[in-house]
N, C-alpha and C. Protein backbone atom coordinates (compact mmCIF):
# COMPACT_ATOMS: atom_id res chain seq x y z
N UNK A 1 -13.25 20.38 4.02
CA UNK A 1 -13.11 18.95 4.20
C UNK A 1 -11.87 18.50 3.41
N UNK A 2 -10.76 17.60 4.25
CA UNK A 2 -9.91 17.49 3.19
C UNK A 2 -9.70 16.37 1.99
N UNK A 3 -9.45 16.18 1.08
CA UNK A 3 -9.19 15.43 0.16
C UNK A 3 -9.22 14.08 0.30
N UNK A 4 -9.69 13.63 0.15
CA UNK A 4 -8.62 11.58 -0.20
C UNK A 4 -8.70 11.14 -1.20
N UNK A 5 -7.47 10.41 -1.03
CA UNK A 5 -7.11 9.43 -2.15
C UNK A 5 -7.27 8.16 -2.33
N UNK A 6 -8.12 8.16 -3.37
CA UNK A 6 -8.15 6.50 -3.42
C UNK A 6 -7.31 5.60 -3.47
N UNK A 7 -7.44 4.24 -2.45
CA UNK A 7 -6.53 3.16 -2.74
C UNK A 7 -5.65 2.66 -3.88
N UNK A 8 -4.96 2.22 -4.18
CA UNK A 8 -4.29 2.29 -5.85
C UNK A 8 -3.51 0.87 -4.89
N UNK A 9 -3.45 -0.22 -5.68
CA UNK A 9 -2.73 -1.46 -5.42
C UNK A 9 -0.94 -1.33 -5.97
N UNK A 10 -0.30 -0.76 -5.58
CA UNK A 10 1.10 -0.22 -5.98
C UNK A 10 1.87 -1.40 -4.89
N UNK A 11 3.15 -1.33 -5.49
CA UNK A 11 4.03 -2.17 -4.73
C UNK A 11 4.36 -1.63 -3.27
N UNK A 12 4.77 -2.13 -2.05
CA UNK A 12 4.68 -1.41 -1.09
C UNK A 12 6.36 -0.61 -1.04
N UNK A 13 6.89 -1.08 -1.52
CA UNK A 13 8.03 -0.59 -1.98
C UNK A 13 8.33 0.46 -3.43
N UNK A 14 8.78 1.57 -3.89
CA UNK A 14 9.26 1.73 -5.02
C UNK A 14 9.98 3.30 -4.96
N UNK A 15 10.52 3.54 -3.81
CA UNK A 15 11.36 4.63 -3.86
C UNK A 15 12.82 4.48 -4.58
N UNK A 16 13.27 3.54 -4.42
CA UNK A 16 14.94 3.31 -4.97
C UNK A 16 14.93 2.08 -5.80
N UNK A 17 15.24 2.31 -6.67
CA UNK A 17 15.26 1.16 -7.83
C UNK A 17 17.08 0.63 -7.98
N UNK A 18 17.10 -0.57 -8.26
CA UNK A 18 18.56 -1.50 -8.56
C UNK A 18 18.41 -0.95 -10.34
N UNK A 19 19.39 -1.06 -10.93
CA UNK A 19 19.79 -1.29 -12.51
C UNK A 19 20.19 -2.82 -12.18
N UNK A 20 19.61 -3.26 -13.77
CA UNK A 20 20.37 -4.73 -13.54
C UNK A 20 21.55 -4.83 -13.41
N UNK A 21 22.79 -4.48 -13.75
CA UNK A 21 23.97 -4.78 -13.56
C UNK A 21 24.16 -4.38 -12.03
N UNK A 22 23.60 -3.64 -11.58
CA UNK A 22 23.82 -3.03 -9.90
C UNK A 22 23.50 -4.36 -9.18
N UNK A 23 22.61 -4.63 -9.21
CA UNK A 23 21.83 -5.45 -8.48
C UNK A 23 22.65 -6.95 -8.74
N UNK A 24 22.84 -7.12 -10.02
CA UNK A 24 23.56 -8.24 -10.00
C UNK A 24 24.95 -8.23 -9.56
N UNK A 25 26.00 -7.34 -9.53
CA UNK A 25 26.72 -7.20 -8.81
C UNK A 25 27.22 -7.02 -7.30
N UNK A 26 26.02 -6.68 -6.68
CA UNK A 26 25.55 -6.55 -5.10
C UNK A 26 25.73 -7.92 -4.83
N UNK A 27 24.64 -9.02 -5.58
CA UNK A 27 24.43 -10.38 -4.73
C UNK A 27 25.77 -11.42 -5.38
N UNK A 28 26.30 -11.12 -6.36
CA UNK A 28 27.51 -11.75 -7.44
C UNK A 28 26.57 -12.79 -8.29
N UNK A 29 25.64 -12.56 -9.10
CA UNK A 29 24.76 -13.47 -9.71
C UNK A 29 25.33 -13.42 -10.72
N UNK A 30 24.71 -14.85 -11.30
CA UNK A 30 25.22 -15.07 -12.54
C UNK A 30 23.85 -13.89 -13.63
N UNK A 31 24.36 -13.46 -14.66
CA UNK A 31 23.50 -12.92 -15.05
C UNK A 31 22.25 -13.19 -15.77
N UNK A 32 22.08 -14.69 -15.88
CA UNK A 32 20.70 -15.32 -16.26
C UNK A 32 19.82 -14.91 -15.64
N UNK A 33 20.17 -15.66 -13.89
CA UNK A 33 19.65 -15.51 -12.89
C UNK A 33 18.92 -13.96 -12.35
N UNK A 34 19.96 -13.23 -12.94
CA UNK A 34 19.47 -11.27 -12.13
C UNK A 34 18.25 -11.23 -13.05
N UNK A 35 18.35 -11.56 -14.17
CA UNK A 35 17.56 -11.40 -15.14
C UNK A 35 16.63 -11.53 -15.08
N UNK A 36 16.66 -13.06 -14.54
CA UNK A 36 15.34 -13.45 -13.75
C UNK A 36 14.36 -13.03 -12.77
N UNK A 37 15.60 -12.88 -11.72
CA UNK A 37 14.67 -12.22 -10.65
C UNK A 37 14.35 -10.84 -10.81
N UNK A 38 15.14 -9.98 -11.36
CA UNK A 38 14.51 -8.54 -12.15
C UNK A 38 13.34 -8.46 -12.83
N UNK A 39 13.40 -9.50 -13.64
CA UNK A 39 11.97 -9.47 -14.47
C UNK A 39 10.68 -9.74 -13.45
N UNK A 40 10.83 -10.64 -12.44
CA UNK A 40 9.83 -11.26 -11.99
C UNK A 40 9.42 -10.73 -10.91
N UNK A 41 10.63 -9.94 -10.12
CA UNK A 41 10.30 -9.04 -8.98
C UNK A 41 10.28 -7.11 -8.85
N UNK A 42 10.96 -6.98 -10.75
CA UNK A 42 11.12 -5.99 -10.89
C UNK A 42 11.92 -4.84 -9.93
N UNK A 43 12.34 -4.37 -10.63
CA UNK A 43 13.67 -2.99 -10.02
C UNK A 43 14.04 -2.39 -8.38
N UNK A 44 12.63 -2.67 -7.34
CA UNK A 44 12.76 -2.05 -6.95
C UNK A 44 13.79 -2.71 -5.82
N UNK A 45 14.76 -1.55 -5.04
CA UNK A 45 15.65 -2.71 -4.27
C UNK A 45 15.35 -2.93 -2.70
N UNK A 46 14.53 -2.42 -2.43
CA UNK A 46 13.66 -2.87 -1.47
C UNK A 46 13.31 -4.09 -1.30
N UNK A 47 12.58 -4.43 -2.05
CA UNK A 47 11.75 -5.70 -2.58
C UNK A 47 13.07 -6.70 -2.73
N UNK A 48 13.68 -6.65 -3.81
CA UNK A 48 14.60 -6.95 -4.08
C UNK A 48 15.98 -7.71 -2.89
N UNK A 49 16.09 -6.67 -2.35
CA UNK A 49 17.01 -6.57 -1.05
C UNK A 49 16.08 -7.88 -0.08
N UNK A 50 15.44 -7.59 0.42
CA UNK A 50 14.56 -8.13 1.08
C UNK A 50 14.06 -9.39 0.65
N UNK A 51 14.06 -9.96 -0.69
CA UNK A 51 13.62 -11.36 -1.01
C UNK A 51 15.23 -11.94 -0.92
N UNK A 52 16.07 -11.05 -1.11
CA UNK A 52 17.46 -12.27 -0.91
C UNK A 52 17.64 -11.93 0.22
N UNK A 53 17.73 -11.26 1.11
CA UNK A 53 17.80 -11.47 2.19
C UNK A 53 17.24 -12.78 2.53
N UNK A 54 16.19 -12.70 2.61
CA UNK A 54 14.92 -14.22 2.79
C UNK A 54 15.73 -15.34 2.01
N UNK A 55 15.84 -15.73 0.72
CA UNK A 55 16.95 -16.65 0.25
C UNK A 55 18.36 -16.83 1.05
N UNK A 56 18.77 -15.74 1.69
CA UNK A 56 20.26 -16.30 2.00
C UNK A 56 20.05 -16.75 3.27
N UNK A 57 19.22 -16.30 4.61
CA UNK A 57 18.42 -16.90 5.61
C UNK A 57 18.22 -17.99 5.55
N UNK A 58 17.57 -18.22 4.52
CA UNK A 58 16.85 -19.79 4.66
C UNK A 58 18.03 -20.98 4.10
N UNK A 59 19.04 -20.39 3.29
CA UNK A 59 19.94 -21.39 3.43
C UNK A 59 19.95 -21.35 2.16
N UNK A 60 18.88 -21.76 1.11
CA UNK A 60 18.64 -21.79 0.15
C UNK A 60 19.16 -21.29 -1.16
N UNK A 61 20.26 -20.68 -1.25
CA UNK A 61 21.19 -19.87 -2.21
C UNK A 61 21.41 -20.36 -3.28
N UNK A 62 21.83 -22.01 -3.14
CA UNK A 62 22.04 -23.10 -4.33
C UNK A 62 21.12 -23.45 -4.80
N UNK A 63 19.61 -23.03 -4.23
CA UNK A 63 18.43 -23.63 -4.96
C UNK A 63 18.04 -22.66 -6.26
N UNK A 64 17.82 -21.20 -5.45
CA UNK A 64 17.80 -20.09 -6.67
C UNK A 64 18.53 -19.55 -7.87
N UNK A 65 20.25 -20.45 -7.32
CA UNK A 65 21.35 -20.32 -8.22
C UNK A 65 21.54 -21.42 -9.09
């Protein structure tokens, strides 16, 4: 019978991680701001990639900046 693994609540993302200076240099943030969203969305650039994506879409760039 084979194995399973239990569910584990993990991010759905976390193969490739940003460094802060990477990441803040990708979007040109001021570095308060990377800081911010690093801390709050953490490293991974998946996640990462994908929530500014969603910010620059919606128009919204000057709100988060």
């Amino acid at each position: 019978m084979p194995e399973t693994r239990a569910s584990t609540s993990k991010p759905r993302f976390t193969a490739i991680e940003y460094g802060l200076e990477e990441f803040r240099a990708a979007y040109d943030l001021p570095r308060e701001k990377a800081q911010d969203l690093f801390d709050r969305f953490g490293p991974s650039k998946a996640e990462l990639d994908a929530m500014m994506k969603a910010i620059i879409n919606r128009g919204s760039v000057k709100y988060w900046l």
